[in-house]
PDB file of N, CA and C in Angstrom:
ATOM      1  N   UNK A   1    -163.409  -1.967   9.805  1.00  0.00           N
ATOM      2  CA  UNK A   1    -163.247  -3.364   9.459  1.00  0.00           C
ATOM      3  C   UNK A   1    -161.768  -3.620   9.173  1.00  0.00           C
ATOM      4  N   UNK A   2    -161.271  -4.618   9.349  1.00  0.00           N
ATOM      5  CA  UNK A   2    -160.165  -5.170   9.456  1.00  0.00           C
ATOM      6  C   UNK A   2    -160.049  -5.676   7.952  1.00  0.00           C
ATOM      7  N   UNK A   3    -158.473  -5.813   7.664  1.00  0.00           N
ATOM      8  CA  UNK A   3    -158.231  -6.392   6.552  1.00  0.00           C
ATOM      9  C   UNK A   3    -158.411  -7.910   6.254  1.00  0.00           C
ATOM     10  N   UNK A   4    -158.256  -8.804   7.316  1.00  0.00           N
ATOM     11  CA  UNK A   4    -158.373 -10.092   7.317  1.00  0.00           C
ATOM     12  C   UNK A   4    -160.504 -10.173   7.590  1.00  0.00           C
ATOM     13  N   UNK A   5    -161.181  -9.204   8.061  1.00  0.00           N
ATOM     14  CA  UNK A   5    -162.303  -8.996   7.370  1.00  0.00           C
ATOM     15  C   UNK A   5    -163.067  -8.864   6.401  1.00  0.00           C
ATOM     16  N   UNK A   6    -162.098  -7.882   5.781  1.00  0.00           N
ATOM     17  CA  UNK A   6    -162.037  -7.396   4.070  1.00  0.00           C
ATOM     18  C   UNK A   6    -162.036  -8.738   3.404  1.00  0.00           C
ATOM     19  N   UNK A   7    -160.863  -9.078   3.386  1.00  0.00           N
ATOM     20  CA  UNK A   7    -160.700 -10.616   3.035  1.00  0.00           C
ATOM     21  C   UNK A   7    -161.747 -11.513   3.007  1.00  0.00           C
ATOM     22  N   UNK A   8    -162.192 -11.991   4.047  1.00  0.00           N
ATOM     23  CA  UNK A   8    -163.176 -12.696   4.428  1.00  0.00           C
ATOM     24  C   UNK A   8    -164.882 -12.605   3.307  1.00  0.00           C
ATOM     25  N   UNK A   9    -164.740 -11.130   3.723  1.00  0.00           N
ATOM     26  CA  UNK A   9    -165.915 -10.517   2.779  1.00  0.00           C
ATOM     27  C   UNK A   9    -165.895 -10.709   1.632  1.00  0.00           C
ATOM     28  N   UNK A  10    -164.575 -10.636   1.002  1.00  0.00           N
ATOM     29  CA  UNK A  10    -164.529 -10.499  -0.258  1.00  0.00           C
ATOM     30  C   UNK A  10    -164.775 -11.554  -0.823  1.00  0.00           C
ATOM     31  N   UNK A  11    -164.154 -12.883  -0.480  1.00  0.00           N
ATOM     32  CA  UNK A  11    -164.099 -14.341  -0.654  1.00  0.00           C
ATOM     33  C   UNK A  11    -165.982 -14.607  -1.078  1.00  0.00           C
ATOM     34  N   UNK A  12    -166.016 -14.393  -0.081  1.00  0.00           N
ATOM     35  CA  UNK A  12    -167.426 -15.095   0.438  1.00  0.00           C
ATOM     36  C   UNK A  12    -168.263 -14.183  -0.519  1.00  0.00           C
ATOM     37  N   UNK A  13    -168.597 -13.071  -0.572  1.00  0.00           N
ATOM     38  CA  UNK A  13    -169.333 -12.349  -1.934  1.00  0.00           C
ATOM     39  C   UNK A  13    -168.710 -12.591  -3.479  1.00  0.00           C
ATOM     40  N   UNK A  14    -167.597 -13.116  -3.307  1.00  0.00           N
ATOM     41  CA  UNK A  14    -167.193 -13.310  -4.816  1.00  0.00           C
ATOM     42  C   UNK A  14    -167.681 -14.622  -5.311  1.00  0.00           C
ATOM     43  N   UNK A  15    -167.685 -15.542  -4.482  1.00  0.00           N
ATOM     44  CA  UNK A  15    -168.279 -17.116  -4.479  1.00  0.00           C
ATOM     45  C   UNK A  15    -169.731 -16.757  -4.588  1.00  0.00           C
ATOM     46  N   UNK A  16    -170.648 -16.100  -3.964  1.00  0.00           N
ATOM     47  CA  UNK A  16    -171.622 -16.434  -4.021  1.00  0.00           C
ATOM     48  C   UNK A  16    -172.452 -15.768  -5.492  1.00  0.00           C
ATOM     49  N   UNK A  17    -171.293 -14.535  -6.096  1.00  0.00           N
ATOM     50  CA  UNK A  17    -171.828 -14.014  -7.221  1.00  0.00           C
ATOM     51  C   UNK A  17    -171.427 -14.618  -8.335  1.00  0.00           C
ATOM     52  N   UNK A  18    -170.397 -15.593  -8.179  1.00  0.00           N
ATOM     53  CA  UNK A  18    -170.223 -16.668  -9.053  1.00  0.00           C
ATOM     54  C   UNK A  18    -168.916 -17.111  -9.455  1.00  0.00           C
ATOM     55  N   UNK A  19    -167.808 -15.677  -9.253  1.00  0.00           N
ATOM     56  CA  UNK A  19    -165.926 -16.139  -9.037  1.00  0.00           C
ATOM     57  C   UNK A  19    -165.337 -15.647  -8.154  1.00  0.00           C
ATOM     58  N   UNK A  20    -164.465 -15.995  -8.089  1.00  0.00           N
ATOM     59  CA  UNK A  20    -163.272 -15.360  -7.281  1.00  0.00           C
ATOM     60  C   UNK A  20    -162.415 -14.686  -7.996  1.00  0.00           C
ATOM     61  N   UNK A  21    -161.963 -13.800  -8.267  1.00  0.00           N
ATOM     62  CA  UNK A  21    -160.213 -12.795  -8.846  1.00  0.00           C
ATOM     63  C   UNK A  21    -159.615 -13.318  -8.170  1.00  0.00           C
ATOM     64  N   UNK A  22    -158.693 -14.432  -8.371  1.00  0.00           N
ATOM     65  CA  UNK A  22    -157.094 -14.690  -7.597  1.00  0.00           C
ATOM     66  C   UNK A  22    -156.000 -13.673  -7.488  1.00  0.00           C
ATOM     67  N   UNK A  23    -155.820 -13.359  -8.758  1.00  0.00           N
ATOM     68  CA  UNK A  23    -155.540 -12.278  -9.351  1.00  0.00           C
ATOM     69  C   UNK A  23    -155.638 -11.004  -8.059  1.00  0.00           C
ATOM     70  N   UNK A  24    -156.662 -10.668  -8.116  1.00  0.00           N
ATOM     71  CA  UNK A  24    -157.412  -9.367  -7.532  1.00  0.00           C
ATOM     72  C   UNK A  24    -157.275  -9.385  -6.071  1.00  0.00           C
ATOM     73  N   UNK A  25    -157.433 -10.488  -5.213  1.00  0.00           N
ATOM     74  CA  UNK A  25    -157.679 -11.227  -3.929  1.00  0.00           C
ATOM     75  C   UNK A  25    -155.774 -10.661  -3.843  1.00  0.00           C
ATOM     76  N   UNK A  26    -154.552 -11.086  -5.154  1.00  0.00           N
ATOM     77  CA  UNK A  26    -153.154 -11.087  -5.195  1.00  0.00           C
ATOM     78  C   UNK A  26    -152.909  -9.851  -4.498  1.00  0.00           C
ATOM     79  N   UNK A  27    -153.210  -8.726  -5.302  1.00  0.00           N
ATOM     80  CA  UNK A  27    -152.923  -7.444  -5.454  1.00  0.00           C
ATOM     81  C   UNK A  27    -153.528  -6.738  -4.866  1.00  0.00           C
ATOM     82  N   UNK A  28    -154.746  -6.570  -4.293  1.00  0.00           N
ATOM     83  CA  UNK A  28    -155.693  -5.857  -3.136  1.00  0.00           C
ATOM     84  C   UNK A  28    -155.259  -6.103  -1.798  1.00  0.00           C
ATOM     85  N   UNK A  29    -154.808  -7.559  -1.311  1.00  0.00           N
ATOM     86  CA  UNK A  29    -154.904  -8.081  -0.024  1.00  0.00           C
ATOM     87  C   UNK A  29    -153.429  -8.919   0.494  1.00  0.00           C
ATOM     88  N   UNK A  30    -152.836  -9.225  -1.017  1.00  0.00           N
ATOM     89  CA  UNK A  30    -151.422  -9.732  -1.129  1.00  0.00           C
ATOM     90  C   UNK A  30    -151.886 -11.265  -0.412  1.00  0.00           C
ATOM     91  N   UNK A  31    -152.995 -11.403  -0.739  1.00  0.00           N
ATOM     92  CA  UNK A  31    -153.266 -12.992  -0.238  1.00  0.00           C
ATOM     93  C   UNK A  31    -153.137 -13.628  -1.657  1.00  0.00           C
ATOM     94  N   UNK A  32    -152.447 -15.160  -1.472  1.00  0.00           N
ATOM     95  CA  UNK A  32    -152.216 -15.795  -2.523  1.00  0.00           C
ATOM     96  C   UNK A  32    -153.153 -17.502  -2.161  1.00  0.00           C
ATOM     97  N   UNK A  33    -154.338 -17.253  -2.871  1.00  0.00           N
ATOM     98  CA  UNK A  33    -155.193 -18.196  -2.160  1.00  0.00           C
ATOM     99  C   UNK A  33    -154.562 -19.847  -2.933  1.00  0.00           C
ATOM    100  N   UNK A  34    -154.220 -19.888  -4.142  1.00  0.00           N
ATOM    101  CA  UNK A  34    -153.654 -21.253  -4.842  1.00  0.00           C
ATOM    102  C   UNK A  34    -152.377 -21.193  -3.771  1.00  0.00           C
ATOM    103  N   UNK A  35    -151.664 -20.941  -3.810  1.00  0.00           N
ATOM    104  CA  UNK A  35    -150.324 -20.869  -2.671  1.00  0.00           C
ATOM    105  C   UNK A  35    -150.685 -21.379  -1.200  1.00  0.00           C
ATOM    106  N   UNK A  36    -151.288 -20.548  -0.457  1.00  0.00           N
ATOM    107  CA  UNK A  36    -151.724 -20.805   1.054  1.00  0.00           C
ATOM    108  C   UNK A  36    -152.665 -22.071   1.048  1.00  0.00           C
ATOM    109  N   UNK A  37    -153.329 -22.482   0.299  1.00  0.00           N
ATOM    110  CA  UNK A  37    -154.452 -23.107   0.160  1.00  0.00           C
ATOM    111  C   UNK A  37    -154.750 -24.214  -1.224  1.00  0.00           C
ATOM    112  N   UNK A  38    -154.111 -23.905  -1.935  1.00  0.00           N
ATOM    113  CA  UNK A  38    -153.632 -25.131  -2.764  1.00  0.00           C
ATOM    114  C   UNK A  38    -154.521 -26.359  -2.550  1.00  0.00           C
ATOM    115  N   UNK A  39    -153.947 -27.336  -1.647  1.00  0.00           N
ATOM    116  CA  UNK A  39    -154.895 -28.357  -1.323  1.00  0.00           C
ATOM    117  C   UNK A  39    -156.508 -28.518  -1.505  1.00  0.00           C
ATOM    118  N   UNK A  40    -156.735 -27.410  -0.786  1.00  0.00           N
ATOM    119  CA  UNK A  40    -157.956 -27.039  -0.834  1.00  0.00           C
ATOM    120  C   UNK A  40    -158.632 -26.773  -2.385  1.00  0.00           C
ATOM    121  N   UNK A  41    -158.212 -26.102  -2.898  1.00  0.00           N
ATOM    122  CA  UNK A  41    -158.663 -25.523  -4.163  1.00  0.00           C
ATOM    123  C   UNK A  41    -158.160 -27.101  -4.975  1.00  0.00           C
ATOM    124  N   UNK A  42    -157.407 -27.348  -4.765  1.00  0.00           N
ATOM    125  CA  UNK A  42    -157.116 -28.432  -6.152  1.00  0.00           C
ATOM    126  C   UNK A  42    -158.159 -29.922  -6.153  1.00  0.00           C
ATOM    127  N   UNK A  43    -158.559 -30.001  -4.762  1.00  0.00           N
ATOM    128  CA  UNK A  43    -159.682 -31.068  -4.370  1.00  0.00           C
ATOM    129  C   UNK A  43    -161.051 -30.622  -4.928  1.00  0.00           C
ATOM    130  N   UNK A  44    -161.058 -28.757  -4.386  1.00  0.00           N
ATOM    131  CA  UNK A  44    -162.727 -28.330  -5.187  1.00  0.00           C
ATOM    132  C   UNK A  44    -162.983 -28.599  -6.648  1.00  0.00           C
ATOM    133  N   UNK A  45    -161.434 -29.132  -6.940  1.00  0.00           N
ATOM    134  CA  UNK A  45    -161.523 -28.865  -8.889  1.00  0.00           C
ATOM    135  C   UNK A  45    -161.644 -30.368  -9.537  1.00  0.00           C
ATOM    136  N   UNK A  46    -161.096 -31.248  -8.231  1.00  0.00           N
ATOM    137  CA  UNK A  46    -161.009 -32.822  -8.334  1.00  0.00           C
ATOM    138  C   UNK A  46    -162.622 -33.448  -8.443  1.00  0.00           C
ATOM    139  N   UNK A  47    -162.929 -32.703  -7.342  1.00  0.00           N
ATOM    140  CA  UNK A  47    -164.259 -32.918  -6.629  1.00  0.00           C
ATOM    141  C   UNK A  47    -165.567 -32.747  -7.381  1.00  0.00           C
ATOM    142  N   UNK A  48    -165.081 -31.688  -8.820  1.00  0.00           N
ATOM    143  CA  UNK A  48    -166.250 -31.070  -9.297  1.00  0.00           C
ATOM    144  C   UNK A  48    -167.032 -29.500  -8.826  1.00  0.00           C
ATOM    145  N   UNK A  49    -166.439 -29.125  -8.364  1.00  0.00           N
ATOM    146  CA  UNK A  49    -167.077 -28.670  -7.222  1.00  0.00           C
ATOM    147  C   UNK A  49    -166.665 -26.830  -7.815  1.00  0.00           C
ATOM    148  N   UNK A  50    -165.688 -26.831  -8.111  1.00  0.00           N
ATOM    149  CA  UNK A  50    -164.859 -25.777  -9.144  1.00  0.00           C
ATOM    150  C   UNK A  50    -164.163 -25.613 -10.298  1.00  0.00           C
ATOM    151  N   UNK A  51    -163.936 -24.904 -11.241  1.00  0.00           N
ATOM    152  CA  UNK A  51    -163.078 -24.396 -11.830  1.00  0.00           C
ATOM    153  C   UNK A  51    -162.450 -23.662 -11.804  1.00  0.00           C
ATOM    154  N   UNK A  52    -160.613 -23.330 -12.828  1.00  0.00           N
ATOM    155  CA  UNK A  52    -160.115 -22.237 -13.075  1.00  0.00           C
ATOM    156  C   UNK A  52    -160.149 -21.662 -14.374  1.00  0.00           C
ATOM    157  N   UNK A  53    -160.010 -20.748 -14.630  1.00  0.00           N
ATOM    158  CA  UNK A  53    -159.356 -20.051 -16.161  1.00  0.00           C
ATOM    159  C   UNK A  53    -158.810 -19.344 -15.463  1.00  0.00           C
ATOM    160  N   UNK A  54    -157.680 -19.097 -16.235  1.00  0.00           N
ATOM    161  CA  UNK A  54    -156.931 -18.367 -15.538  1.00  0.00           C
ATOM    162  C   UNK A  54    -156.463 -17.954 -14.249  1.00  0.00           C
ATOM    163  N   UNK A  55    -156.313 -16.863 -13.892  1.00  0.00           N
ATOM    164  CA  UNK A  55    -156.995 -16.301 -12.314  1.00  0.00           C
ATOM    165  C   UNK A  55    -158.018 -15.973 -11.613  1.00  0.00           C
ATOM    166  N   UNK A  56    -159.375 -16.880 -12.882  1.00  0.00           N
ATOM    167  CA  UNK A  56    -160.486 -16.603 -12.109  1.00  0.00           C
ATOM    168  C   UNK A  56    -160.956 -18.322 -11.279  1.00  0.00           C
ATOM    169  N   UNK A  57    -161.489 -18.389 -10.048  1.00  0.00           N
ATOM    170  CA  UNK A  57    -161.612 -19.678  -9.753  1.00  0.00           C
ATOM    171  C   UNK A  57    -163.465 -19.325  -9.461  1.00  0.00           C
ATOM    172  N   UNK A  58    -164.227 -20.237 -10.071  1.00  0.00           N
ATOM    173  CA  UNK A  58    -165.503 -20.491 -10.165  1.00  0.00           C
ATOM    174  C   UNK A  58    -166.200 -21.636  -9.828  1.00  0.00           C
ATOM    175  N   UNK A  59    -167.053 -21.398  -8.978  1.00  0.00           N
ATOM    176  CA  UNK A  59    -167.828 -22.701  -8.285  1.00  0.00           C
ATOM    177  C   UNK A  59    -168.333 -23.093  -9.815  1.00  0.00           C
ATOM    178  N   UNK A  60    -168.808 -24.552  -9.993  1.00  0.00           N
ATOM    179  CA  UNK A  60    -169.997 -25.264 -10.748  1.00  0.00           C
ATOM    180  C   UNK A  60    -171.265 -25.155 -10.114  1.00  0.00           C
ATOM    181  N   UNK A  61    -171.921 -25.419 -10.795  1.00  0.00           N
ATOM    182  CA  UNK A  61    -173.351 -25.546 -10.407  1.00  0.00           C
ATOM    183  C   UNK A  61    -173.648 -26.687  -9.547  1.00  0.00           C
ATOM    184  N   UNK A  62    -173.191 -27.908  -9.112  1.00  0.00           N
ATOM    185  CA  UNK A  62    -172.726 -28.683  -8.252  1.00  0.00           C
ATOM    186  C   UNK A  62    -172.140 -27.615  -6.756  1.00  0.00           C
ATOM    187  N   UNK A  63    -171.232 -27.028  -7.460  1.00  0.00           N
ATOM    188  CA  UNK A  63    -170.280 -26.487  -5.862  1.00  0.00           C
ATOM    189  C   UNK A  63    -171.514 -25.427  -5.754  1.00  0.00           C
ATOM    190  N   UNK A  64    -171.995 -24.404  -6.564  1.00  0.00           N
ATOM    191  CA  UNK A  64    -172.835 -23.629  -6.019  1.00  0.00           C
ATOM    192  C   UNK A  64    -173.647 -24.053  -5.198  1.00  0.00           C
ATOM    193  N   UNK A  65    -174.343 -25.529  -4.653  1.00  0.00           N
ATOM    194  CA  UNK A  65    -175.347 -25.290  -3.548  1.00  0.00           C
ATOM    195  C   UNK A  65    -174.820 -25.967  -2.709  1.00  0.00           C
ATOM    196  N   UNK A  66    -173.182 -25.885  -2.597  1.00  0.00           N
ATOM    197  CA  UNK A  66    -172.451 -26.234  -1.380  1.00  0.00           C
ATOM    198  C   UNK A  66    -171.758 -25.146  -1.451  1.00  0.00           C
ATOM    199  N   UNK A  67    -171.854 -23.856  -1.500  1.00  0.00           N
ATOM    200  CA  UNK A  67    -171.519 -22.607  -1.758  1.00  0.00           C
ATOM    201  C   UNK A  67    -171.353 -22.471  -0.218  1.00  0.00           C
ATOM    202  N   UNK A  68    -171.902 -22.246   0.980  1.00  0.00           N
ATOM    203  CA  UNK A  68    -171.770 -21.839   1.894  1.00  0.00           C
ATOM    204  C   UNK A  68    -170.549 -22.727   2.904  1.00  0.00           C
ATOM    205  N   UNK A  69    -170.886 -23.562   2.518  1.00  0.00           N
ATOM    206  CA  UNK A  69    -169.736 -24.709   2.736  1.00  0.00           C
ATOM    207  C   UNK A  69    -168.343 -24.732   2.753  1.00  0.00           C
ATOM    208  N   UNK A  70    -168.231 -23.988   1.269  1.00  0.00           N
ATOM    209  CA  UNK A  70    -167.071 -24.119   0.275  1.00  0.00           C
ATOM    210  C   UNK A  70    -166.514 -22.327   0.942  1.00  0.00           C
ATOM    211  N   UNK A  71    -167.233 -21.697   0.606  1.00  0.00           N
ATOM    212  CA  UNK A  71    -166.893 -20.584   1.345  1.00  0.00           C
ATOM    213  C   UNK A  71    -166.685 -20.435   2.926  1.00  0.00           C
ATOM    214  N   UNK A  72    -167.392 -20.761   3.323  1.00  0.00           N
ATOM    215  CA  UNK A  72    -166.826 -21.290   5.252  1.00  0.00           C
ATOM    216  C   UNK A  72    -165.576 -21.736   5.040  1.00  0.00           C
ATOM    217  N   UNK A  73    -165.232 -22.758   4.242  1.00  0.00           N
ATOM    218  CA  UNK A  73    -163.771 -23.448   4.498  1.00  0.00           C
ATOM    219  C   UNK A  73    -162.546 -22.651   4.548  1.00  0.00           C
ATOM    220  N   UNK A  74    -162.823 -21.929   2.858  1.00  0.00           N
ATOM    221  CA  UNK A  74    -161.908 -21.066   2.089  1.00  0.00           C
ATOM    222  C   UNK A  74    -162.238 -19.591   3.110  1.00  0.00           C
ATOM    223  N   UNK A  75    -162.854 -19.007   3.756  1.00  0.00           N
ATOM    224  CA  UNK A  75    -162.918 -17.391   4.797  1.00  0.00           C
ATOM    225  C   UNK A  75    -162.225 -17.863   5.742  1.00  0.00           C
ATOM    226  N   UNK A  76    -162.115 -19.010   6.665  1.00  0.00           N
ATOM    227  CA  UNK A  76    -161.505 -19.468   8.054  1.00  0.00           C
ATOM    228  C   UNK A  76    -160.522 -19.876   7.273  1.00  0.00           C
ATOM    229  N   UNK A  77    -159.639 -20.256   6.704  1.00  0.00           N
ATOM    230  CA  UNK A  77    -158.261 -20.643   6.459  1.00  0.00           C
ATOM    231  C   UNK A  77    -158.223 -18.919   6.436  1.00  0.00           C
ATOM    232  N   UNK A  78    -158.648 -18.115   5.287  1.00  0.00           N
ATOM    233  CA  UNK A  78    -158.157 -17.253   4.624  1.00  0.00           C
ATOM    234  C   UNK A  78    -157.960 -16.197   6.114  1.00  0.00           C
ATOM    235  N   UNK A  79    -159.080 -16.192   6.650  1.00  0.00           N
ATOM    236  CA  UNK A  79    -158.879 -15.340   8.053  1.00  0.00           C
ATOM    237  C   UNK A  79    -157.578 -15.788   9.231  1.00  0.00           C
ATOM    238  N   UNK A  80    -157.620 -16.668   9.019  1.00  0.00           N
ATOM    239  CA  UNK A  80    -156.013 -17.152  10.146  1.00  0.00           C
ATOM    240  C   UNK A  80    -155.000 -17.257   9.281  1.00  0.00           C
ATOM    241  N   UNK A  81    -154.987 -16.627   7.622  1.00  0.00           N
ATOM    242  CA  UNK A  81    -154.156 -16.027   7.245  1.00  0.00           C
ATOM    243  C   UNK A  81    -153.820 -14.935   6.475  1.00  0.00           C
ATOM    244  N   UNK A  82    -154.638 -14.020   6.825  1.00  0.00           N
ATOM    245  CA  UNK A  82    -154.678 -12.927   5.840  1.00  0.00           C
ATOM    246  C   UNK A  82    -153.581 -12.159   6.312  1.00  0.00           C
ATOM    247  N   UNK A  83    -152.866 -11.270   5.490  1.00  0.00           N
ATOM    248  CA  UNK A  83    -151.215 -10.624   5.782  1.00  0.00           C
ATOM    249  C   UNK A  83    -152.493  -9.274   6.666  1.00  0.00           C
ATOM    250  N   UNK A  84    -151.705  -9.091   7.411  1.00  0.00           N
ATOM    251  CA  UNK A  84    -152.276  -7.810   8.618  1.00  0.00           C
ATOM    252  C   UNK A  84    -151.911  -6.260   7.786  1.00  0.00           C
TER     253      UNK A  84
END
């Protein structure tokens, strides 16, 4: 498996178990998802749809049953940019 796989995987199982490590996603994969993706994330938080503390970013119970959604968006950006 590929790293921009890894990636992908990781995203998408961290959302569906309930956060993301920004943090972790930083230092494992050197992907910087608030940075690359910003927009994105700051609308899920506008929207309701997410939170942050810290470096953890967490669907709501709202974004959770647009979970597959929200994760599709955030794996295809993250895959046409994950560092190789």
């Amino acid at each position: 498996m590929d790293r921009a796989a890894l990636l992908y995987e990781r995203i998408l199982l961290s959302l569906r178990c309930g956060s993301v490590d920004l943090a972790a996603l930083r230092s494992d994969f050197g992907y910087d998802m608030k940075a690359r993706q910003g927009d994105l994330v700051r609308w899920l938080m506008e929207a309701g749809l997410a939170t942050q503390r810290g470096a953890v970013l967490r669907l709501t119970e709202r974004g959770y049953l647009l979970c597959d959604e929200i994760s599709g968006r955030l794996c295809r950006d993250a895959s046409r940019r994950a560092p190789r």
